[in-house]
PDB file of N, CA and C in Angstrom:
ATOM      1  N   UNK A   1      44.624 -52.429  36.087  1.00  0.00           N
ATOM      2  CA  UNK A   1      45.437 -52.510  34.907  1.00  0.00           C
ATOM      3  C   UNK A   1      44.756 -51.843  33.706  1.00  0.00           C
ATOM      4  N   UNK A   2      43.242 -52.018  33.681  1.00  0.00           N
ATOM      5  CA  UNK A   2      42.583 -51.484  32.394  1.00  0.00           C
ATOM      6  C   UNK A   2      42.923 -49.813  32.442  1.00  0.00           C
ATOM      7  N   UNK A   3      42.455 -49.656  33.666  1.00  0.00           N
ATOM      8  CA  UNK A   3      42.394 -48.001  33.585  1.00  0.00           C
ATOM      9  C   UNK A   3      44.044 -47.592  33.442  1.00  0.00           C
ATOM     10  N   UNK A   4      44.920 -48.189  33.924  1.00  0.00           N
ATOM     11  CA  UNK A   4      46.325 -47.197  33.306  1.00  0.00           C
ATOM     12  C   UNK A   4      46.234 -47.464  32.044  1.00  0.00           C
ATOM     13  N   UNK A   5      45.847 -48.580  31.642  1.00  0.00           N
ATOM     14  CA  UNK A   5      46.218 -49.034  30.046  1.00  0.00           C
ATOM     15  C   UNK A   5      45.663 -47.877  29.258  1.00  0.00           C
ATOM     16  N   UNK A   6      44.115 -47.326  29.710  1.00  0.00           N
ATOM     17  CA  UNK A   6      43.393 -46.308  29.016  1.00  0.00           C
ATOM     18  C   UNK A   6      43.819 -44.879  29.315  1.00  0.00           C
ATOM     19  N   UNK A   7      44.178 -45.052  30.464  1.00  0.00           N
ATOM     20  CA  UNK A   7      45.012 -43.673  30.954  1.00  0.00           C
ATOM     21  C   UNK A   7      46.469 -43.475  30.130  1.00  0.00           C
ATOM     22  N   UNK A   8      47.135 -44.448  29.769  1.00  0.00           N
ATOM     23  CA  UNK A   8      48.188 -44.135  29.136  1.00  0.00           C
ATOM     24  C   UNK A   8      47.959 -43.875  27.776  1.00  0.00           C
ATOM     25  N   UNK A   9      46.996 -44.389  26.980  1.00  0.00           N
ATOM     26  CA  UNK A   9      46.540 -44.311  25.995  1.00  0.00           C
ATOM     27  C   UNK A   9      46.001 -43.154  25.619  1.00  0.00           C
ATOM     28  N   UNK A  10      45.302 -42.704  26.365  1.00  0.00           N
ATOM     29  CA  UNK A  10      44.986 -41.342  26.368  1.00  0.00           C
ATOM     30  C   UNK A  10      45.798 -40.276  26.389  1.00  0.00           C
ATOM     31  N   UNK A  11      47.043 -40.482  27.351  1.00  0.00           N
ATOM     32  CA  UNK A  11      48.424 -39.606  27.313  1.00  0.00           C
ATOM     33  C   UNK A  11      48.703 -39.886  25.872  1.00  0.00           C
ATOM     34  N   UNK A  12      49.185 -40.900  25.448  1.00  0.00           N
ATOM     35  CA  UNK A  12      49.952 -41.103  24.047  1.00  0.00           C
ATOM     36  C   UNK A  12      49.193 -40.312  23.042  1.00  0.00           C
ATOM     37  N   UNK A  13      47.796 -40.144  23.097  1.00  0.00           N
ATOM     38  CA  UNK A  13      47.221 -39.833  21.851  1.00  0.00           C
ATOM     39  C   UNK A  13      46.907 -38.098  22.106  1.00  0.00           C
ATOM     40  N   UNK A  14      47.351 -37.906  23.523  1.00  0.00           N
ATOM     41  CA  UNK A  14      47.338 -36.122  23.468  1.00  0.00           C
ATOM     42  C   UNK A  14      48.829 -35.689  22.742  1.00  0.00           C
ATOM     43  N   UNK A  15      49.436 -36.654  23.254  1.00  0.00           N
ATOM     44  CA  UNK A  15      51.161 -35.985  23.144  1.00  0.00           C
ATOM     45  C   UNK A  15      50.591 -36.450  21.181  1.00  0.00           C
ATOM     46  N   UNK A  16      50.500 -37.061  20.328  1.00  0.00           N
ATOM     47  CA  UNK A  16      50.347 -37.471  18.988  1.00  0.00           C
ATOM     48  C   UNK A  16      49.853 -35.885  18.452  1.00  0.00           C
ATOM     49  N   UNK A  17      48.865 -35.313  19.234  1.00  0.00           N
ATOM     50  CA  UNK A  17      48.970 -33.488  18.291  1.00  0.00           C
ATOM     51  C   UNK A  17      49.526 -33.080  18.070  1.00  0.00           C
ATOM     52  N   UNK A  18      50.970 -33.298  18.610  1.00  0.00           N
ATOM     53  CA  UNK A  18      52.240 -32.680  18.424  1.00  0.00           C
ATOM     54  C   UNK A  18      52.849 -33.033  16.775  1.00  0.00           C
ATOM     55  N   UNK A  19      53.147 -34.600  16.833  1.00  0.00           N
ATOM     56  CA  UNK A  19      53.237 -35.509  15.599  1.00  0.00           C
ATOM     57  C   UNK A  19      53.192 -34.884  14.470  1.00  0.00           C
ATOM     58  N   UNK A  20      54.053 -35.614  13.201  1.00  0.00           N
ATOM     59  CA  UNK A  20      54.039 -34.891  11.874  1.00  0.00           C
ATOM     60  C   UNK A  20      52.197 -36.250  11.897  1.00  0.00           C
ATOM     61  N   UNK A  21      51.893 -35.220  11.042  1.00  0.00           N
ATOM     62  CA  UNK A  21      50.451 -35.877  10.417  1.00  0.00           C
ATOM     63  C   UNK A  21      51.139 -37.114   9.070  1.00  0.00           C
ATOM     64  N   UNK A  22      52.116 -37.014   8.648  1.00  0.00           N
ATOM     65  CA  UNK A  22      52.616 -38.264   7.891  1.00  0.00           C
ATOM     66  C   UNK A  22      53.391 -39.485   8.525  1.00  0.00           C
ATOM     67  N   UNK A  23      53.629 -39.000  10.097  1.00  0.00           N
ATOM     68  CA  UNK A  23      53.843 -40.486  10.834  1.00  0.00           C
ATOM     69  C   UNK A  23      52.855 -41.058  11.906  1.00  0.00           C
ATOM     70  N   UNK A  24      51.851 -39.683  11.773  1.00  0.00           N
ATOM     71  CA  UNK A  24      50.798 -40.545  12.863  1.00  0.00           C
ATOM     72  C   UNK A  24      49.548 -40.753  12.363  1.00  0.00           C
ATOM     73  N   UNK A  25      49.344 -41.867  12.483  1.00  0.00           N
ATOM     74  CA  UNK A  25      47.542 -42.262  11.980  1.00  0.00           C
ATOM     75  C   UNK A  25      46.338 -41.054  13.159  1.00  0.00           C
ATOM     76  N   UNK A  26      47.069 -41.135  14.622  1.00  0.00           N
ATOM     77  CA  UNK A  26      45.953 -40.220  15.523  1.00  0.00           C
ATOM     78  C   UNK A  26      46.296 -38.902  14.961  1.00  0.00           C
ATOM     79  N   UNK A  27      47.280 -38.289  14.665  1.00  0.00           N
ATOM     80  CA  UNK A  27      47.229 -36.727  14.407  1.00  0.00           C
ATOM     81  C   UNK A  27      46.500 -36.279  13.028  1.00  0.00           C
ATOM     82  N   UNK A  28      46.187 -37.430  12.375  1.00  0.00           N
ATOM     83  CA  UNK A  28      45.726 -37.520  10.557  1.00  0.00           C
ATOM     84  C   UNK A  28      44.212 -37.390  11.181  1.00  0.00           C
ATOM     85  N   UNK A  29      43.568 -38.475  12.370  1.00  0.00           N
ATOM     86  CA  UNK A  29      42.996 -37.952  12.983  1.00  0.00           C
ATOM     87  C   UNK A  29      42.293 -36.760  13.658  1.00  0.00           C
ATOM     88  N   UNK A  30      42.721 -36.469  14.230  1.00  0.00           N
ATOM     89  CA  UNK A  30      42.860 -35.606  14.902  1.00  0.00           C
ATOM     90  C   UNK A  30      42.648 -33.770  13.880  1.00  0.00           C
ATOM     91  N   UNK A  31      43.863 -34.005  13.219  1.00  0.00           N
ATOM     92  CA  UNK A  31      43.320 -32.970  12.203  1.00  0.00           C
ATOM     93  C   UNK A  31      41.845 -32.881  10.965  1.00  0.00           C
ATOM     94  N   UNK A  32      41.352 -33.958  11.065  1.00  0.00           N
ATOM     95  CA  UNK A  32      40.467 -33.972  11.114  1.00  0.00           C
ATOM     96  C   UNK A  32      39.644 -33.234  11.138  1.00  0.00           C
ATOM     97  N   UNK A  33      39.279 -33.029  12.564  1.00  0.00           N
ATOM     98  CA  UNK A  33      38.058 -32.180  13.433  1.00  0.00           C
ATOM     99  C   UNK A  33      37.624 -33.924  14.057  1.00  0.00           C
ATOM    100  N   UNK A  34      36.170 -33.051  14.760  1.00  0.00           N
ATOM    101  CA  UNK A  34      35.749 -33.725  15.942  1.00  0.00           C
ATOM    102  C   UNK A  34      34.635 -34.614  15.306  1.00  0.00           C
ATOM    103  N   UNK A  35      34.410 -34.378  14.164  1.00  0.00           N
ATOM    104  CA  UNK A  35      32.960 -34.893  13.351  1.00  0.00           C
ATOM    105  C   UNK A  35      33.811 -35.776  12.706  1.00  0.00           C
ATOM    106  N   UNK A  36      34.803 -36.105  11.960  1.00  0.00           N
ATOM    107  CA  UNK A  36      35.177 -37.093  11.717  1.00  0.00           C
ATOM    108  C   UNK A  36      35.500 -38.306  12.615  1.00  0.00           C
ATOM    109  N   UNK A  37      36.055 -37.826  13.774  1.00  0.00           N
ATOM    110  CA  UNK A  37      36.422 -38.728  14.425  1.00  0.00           C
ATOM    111  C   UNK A  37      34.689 -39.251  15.112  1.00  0.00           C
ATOM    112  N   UNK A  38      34.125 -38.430  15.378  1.00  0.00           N
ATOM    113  CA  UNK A  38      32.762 -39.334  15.836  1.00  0.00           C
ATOM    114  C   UNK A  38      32.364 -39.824  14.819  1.00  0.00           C
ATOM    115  N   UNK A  39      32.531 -39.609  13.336  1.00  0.00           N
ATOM    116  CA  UNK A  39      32.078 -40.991  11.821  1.00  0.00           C
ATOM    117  C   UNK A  39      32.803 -42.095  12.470  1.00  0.00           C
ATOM    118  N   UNK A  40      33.951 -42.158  12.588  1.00  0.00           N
ATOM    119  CA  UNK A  40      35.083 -43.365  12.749  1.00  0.00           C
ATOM    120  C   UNK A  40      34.839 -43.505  14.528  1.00  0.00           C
ATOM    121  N   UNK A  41      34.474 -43.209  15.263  1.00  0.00           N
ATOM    122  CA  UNK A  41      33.697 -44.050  16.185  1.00  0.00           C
ATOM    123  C   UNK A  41      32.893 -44.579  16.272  1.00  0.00           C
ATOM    124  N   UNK A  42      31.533 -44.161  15.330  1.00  0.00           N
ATOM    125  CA  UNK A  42      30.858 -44.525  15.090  1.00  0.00           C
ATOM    126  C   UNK A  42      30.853 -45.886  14.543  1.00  0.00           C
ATOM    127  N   UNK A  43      31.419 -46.054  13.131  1.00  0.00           N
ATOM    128  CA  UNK A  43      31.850 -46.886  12.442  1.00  0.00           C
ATOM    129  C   UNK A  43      32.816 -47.989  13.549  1.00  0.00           C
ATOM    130  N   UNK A  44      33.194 -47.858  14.070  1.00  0.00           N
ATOM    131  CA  UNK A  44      33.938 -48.697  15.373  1.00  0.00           C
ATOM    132  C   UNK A  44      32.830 -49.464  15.745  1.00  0.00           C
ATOM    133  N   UNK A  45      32.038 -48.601  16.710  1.00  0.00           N
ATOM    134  CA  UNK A  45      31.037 -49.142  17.525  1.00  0.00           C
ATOM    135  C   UNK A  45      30.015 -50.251  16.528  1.00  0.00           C
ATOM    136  N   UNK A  46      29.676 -49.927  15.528  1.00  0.00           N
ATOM    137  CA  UNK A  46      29.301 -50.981  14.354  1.00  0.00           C
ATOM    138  C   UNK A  46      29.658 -52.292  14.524  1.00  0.00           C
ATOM    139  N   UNK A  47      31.101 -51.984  13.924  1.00  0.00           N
ATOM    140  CA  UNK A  47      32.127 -53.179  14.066  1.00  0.00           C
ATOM    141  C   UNK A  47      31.757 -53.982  15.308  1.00  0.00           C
ATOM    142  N   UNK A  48      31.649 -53.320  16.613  1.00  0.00           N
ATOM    143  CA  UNK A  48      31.480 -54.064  17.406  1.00  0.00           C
ATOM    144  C   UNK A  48      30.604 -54.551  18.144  1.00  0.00           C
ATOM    145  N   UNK A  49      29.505 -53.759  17.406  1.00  0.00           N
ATOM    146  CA  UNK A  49      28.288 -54.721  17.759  1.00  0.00           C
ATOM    147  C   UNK A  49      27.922 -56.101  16.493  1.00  0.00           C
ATOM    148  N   UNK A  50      28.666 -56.020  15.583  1.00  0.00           N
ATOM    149  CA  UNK A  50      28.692 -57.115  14.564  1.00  0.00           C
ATOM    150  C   UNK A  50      29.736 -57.979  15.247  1.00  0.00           C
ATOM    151  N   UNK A  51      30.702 -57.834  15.586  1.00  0.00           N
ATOM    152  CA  UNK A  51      31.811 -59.258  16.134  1.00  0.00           C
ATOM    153  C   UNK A  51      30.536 -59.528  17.426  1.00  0.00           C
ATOM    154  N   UNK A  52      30.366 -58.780  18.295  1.00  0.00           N
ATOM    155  CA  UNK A  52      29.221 -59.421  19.504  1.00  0.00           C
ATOM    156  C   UNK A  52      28.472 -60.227  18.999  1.00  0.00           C
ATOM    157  N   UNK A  53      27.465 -60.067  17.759  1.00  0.00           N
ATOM    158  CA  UNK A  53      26.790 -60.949  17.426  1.00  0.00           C
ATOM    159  C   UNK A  53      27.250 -61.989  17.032  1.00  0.00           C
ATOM    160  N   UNK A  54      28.022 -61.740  15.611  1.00  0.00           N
ATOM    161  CA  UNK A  54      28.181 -62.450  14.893  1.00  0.00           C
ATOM    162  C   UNK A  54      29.859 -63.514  14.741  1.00  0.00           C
ATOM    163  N   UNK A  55      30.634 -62.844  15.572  1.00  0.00           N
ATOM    164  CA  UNK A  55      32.243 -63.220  15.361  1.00  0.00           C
ATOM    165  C   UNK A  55      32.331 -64.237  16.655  1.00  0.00           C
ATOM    166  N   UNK A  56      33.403 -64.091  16.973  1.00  0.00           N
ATOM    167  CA  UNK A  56      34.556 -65.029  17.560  1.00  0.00           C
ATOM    168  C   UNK A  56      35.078 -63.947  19.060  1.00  0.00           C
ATOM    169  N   UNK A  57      35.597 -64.762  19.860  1.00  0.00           N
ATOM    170  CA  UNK A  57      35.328 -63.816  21.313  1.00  0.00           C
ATOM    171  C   UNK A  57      37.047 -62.485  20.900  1.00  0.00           C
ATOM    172  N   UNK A  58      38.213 -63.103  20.175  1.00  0.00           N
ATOM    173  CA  UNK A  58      38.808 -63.067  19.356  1.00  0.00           C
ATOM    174  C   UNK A  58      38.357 -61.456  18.768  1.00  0.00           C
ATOM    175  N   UNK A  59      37.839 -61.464  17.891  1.00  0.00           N
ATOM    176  CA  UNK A  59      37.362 -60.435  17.049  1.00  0.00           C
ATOM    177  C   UNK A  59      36.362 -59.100  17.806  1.00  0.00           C
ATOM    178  N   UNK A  60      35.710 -59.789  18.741  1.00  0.00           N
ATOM    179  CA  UNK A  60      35.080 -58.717  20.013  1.00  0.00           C
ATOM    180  C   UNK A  60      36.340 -58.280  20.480  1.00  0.00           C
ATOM    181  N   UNK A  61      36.971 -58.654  21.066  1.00  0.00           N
ATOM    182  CA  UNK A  61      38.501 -57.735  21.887  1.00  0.00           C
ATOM    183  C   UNK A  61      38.742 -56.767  21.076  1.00  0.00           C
ATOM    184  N   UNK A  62      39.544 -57.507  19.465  1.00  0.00           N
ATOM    185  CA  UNK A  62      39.805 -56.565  18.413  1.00  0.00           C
ATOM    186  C   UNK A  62      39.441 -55.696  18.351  1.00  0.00           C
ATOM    187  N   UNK A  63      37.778 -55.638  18.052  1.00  0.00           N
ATOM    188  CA  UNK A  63      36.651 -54.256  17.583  1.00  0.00           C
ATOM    189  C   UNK A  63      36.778 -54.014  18.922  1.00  0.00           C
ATOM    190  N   UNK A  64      36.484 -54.277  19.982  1.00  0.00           N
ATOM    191  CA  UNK A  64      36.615 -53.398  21.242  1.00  0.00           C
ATOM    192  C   UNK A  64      37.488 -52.277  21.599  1.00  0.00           C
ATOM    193  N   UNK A  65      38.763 -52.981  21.040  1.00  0.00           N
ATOM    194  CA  UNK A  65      39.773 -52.535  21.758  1.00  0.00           C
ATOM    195  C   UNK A  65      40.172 -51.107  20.515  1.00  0.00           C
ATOM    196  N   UNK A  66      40.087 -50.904  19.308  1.00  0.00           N
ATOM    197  CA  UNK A  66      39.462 -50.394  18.298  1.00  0.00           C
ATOM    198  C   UNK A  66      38.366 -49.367  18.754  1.00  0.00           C
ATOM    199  N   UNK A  67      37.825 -49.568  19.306  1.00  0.00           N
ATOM    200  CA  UNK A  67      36.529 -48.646  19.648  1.00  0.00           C
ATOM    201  C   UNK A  67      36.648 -48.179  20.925  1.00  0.00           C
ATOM    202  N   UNK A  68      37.875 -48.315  21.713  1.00  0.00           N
ATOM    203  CA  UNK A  68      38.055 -47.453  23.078  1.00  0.00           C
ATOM    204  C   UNK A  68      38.940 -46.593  22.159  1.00  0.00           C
ATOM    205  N   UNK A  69      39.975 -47.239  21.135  1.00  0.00           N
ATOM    206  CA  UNK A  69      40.884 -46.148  20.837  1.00  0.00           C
ATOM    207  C   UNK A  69      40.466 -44.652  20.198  1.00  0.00           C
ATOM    208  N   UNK A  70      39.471 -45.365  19.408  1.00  0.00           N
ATOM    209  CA  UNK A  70      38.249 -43.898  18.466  1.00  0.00           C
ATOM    210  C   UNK A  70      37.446 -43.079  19.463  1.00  0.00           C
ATOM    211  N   UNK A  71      37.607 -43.595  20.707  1.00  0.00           N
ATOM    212  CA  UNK A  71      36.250 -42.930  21.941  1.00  0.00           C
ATOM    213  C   UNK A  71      37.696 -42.176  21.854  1.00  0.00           C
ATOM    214  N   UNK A  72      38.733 -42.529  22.605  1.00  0.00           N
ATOM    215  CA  UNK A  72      39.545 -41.983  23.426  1.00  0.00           C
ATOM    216  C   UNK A  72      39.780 -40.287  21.960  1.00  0.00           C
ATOM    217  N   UNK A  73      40.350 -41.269  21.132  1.00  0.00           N
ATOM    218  CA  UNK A  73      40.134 -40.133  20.415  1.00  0.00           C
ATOM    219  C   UNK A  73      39.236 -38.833  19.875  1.00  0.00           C
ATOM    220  N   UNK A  74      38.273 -38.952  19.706  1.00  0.00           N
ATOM    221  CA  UNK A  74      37.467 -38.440  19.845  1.00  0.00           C
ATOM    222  C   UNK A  74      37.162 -37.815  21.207  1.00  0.00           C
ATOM    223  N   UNK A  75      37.467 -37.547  21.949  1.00  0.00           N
ATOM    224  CA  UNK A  75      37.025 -37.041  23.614  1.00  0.00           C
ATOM    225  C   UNK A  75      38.263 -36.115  23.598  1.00  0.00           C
ATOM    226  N   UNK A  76      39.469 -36.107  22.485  1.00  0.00           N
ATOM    227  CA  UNK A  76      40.503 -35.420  22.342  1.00  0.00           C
ATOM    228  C   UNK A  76      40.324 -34.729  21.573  1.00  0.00           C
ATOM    229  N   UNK A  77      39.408 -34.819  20.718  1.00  0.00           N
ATOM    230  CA  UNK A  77      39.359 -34.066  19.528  1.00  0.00           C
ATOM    231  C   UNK A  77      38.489 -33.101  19.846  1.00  0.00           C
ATOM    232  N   UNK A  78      37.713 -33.297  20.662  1.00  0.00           N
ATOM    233  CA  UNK A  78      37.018 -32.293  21.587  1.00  0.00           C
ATOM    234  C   UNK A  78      37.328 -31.558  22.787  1.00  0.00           C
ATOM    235  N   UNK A  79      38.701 -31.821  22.859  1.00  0.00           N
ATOM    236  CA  UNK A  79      39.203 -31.148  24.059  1.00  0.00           C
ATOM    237  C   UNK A  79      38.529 -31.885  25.671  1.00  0.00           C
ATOM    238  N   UNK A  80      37.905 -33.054  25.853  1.00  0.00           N
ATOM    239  CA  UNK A  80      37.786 -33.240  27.027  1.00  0.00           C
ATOM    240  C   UNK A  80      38.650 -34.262  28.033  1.00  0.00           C
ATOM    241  N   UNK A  81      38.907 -33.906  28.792  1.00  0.00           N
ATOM    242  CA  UNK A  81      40.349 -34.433  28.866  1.00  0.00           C
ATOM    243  C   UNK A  81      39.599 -36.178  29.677  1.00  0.00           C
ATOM    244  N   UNK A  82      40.640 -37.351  29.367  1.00  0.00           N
ATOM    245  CA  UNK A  82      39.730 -38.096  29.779  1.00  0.00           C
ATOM    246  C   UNK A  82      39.840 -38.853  31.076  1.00  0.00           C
ATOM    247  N   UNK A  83      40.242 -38.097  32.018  1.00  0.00           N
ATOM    248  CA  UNK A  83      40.233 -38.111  33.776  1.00  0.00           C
ATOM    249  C   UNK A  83      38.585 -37.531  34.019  1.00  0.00           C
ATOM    250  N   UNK A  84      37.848 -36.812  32.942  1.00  0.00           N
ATOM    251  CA  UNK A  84      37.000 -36.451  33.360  1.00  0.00           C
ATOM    252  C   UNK A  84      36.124 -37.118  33.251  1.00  0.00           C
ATOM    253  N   UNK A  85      36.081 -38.048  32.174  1.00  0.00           N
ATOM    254  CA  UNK A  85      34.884 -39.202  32.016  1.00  0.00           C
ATOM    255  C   UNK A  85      35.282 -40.055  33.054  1.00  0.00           C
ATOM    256  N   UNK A  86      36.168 -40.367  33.295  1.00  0.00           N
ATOM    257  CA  UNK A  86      36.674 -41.551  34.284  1.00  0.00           C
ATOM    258  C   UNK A  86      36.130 -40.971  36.130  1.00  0.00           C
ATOM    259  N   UNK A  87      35.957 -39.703  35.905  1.00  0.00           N
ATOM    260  CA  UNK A  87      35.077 -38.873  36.868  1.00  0.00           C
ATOM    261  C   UNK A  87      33.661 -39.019  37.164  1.00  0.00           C
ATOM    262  N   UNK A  88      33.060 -38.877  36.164  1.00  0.00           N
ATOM    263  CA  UNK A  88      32.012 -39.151  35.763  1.00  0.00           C
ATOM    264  C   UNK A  88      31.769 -40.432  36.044  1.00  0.00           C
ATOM    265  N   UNK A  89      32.212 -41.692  36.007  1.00  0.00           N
ATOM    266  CA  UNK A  89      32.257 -42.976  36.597  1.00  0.00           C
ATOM    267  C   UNK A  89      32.116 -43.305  37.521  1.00  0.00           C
ATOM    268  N   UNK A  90      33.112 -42.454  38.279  1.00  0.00           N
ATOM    269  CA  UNK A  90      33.524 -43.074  39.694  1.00  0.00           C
ATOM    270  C   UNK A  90      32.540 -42.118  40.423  1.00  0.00           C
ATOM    271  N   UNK A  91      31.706 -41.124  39.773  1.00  0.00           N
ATOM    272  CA  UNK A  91      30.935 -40.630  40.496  1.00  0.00           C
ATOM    273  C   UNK A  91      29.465 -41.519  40.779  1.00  0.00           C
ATOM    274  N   UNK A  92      29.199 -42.020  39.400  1.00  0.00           N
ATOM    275  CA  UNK A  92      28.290 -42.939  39.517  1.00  0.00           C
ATOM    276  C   UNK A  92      27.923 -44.270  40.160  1.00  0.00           C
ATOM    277  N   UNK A  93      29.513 -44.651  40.619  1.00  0.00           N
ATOM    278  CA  UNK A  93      29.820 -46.052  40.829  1.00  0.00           C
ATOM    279  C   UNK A  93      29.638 -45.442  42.874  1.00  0.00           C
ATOM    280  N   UNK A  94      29.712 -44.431  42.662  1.00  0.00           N
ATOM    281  CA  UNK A  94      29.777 -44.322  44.470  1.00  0.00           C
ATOM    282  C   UNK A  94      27.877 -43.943  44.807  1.00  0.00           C
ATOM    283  N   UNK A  95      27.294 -43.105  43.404  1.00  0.00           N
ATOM    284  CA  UNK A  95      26.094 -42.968  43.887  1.00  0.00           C
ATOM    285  C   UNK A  95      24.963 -43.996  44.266  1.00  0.00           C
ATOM    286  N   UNK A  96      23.978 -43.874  44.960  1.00  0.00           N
ATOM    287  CA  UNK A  96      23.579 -45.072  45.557  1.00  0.00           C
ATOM    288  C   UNK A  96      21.875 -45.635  43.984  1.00  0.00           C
ATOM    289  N   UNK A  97      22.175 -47.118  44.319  1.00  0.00           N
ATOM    290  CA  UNK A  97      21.556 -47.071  42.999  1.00  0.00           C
ATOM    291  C   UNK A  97      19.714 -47.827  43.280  1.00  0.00           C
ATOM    292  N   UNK A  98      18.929 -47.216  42.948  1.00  0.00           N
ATOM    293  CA  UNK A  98      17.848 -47.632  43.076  1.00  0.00           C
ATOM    294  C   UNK A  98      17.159 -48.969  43.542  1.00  0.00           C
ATOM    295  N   UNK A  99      16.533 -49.018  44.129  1.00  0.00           N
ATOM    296  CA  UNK A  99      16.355 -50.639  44.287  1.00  0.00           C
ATOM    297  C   UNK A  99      15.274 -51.218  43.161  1.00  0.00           C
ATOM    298  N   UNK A 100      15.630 -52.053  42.869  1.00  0.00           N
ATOM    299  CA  UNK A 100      15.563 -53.193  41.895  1.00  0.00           C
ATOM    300  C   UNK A 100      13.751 -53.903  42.366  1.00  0.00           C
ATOM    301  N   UNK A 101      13.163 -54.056  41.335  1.00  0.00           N
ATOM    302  CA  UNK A 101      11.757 -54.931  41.554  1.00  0.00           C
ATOM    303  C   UNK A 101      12.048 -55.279  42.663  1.00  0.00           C
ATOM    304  N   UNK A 102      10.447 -55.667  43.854  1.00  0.00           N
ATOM    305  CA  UNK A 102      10.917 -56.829  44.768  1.00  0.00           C
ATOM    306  C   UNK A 102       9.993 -57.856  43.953  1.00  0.00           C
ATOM    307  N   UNK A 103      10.256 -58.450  45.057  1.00  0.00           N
ATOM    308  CA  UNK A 103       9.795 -60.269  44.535  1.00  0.00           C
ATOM    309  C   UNK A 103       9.197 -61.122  45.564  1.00  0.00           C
TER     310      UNK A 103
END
């Protein structure tokens, strides 16, 4: 469910380049450039290492969910499309992973 949710999300916010820049917050974005949108990811990721510490489980989702939308964006604003990070994943998740201290 997560990954269509991010997969669709990612569709919505390619098709948003299209968008007048006075009805979309991502194309205001977006026009931008790619350095703004990594400030405002940045600034995301903040956010959400302050609700981790300091907030309510509540307010982590929020900033989370906030800070996939600024990744996603940003990975658009750079042209990388984001089947490819999700590539990059599943490449890692199949490679075999070191063994761990023994004991």
């Amino acid at each position: 469910m997560a990954d269509d949710t991010l997969s669709q999300l990612a569709r919505i916010i390619k098709e948003r380049r299209e968008a007048s820049a006075e009805s979309s917050y991502t194309r205001t974005l977006l026009d931008a450039g790619p350095a703004y949108c990594a400030r405002k990811m940045g600034e995301e990721a903040i956010e959400t290492v302050i609700a981790a510490l300091h907030d309510s489980d509540d307010a982590l989702k929020l900033e989370s969910a906030d800070l996939l939308y600024h990744l996603l964006v940003l990975l658009e604003a750079r042209d990388i499309p984001y089947e490819d990070v999700m590539a990059v994943l599943a490449q890692r998740m199949s490679a075999p992973t070191p063994a761990g201290p023994q004991e």
